[in-house]
Every structure is written in C-alpha cells, then in structure tokens.
N, C-alpha and C. Protein backbone atom coordinates (compact mmCIF):
# COMPACT_ATOMS: atom_id res chain seq x y z
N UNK A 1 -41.11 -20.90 -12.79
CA UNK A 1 -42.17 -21.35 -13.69
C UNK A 1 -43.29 -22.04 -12.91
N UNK A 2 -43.29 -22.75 -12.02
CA UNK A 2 -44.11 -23.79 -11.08
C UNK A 2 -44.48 -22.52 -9.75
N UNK A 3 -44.25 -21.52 -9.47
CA UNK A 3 -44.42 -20.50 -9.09
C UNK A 3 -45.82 -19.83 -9.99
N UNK A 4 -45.37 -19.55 -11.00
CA UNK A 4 -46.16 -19.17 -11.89
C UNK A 4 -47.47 -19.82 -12.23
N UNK A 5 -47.31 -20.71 -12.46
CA UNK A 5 -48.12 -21.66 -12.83
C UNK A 5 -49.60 -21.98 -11.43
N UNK A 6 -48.82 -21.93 -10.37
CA UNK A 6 -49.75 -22.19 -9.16
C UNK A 6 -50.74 -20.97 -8.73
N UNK A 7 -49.96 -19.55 -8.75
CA UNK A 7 -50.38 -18.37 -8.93
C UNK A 7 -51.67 -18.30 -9.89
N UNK A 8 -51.28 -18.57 -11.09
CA UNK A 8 -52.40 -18.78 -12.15
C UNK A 8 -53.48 -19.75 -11.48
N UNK A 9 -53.31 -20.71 -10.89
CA UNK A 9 -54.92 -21.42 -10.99
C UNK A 9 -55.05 -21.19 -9.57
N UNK A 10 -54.11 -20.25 -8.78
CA UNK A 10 -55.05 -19.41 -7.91
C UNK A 10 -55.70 -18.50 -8.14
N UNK A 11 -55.39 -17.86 -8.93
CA UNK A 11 -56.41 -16.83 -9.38
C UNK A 11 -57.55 -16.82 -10.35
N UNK A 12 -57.37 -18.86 -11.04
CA UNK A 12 -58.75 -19.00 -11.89
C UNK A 12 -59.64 -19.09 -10.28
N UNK A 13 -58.99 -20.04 -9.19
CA UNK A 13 -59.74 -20.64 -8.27
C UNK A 13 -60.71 -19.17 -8.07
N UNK A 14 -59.97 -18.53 -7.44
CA UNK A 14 -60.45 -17.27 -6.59
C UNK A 14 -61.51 -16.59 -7.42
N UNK A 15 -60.89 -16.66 -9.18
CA UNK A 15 -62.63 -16.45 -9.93
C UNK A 15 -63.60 -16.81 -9.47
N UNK A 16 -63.51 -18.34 -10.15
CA UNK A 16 -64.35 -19.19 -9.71
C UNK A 16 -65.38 -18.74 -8.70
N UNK A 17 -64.68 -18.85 -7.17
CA UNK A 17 -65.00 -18.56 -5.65
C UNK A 17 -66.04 -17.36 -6.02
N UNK A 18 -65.81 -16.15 -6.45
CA UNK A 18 -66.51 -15.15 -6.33
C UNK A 18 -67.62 -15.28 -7.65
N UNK A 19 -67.59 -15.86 -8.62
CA UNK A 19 -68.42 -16.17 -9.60
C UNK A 19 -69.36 -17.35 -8.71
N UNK A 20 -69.19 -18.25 -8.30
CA UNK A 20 -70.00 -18.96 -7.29
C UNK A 20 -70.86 -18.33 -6.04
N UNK A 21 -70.04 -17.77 -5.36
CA UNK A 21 -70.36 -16.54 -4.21
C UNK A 21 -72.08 -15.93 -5.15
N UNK A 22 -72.13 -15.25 -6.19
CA UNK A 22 -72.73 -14.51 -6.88
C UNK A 22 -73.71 -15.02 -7.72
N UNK A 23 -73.52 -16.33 -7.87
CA UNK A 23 -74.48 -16.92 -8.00
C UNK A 23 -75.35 -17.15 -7.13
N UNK A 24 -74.78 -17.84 -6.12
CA UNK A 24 -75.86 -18.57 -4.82
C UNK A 24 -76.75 -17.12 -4.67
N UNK A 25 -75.79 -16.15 -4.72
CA UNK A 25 -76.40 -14.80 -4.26
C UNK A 25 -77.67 -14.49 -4.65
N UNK A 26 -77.46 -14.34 -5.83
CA UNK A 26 -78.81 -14.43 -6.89
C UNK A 26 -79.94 -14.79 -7.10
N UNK A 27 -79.29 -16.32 -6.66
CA UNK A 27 -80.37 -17.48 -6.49
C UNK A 27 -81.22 -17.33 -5.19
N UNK A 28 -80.87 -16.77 -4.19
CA UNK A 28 -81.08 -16.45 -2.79
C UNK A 28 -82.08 -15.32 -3.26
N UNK A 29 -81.67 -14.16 -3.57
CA UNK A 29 -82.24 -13.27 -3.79
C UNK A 29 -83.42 -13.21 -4.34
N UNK A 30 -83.23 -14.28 -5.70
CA UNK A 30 -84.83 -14.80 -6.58
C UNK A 30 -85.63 -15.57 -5.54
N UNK A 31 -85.29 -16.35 -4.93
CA UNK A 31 -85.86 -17.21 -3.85
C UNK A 31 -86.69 -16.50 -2.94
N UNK A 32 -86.30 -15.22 -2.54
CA UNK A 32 -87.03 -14.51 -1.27
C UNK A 32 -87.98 -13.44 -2.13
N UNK A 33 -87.20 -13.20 -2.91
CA UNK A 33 -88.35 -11.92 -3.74
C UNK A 33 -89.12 -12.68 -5.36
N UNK A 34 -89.38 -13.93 -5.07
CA UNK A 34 -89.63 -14.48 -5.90
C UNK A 34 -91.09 -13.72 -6.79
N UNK A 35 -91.64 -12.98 -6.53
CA UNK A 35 -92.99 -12.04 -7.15
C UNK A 35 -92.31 -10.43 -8.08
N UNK A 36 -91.07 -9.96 -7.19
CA UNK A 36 -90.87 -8.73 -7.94
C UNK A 36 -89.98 -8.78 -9.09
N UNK A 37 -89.35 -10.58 -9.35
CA UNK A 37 -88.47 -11.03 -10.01
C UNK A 37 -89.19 -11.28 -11.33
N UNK A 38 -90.14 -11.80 -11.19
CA UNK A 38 -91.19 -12.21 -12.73
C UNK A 38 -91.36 -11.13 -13.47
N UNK A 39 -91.03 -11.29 -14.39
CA UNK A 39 -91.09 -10.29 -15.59
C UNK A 39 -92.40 -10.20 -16.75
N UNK A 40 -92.93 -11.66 -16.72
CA UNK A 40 -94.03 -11.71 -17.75
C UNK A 40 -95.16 -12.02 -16.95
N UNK A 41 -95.53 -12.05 -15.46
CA UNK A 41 -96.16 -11.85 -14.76
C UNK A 41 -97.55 -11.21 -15.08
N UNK A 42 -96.80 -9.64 -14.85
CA UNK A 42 -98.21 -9.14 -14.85
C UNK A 42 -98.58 -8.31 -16.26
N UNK A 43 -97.98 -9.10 -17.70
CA UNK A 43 -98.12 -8.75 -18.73
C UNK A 43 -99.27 -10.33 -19.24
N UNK A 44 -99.33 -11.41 -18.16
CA UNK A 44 -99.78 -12.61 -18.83
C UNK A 44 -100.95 -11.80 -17.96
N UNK A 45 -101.74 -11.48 -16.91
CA UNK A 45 -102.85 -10.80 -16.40
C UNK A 45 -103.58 -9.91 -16.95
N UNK A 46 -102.84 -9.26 -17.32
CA UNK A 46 -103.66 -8.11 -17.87
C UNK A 46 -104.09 -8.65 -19.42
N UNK A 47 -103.98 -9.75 -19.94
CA UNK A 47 -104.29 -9.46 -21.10
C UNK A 47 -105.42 -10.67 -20.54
C-alpha cells in the first residue's frame, strides 16, 4: 500500500515536472518571438 501510494505522487510529481518544463517553454518562446505571437496586433493598425 505505501508502495503504492509513493508511486502515485511520483507520477503526480513527474506531471507536474513536464507541465512546468512546458510552460517555461512557452514563456521562452513568447519572450524571443514576442511580434509573431500578438494576435490583435496588426488588426489594432489597420483599422
């Protein structure tokens, strides 16, 4: 049971880990391409 149990919130952890991982990712990603990321950009220009 305590087997079990440890297993389980290794594998919330290891969520977690890769849900974090994928964030920063993201955030990195918006950070460097911060112009091709804006969406209402070049709809607030043109008008």
């Amino acid at each position: 049971m305590l087997k079990a149990i440890r297993r389980l919130f290794g594998l919330f952890a290891l969520i977690a880990l890769i849900f974090g991982a994928l964030k920063s990712l993201f955030e990195w990603l918006d950070q460097n391409e911060h112009d091709s990321n804006e969406v209402f950009e070049d709809e607030e220009h043109a008008l």
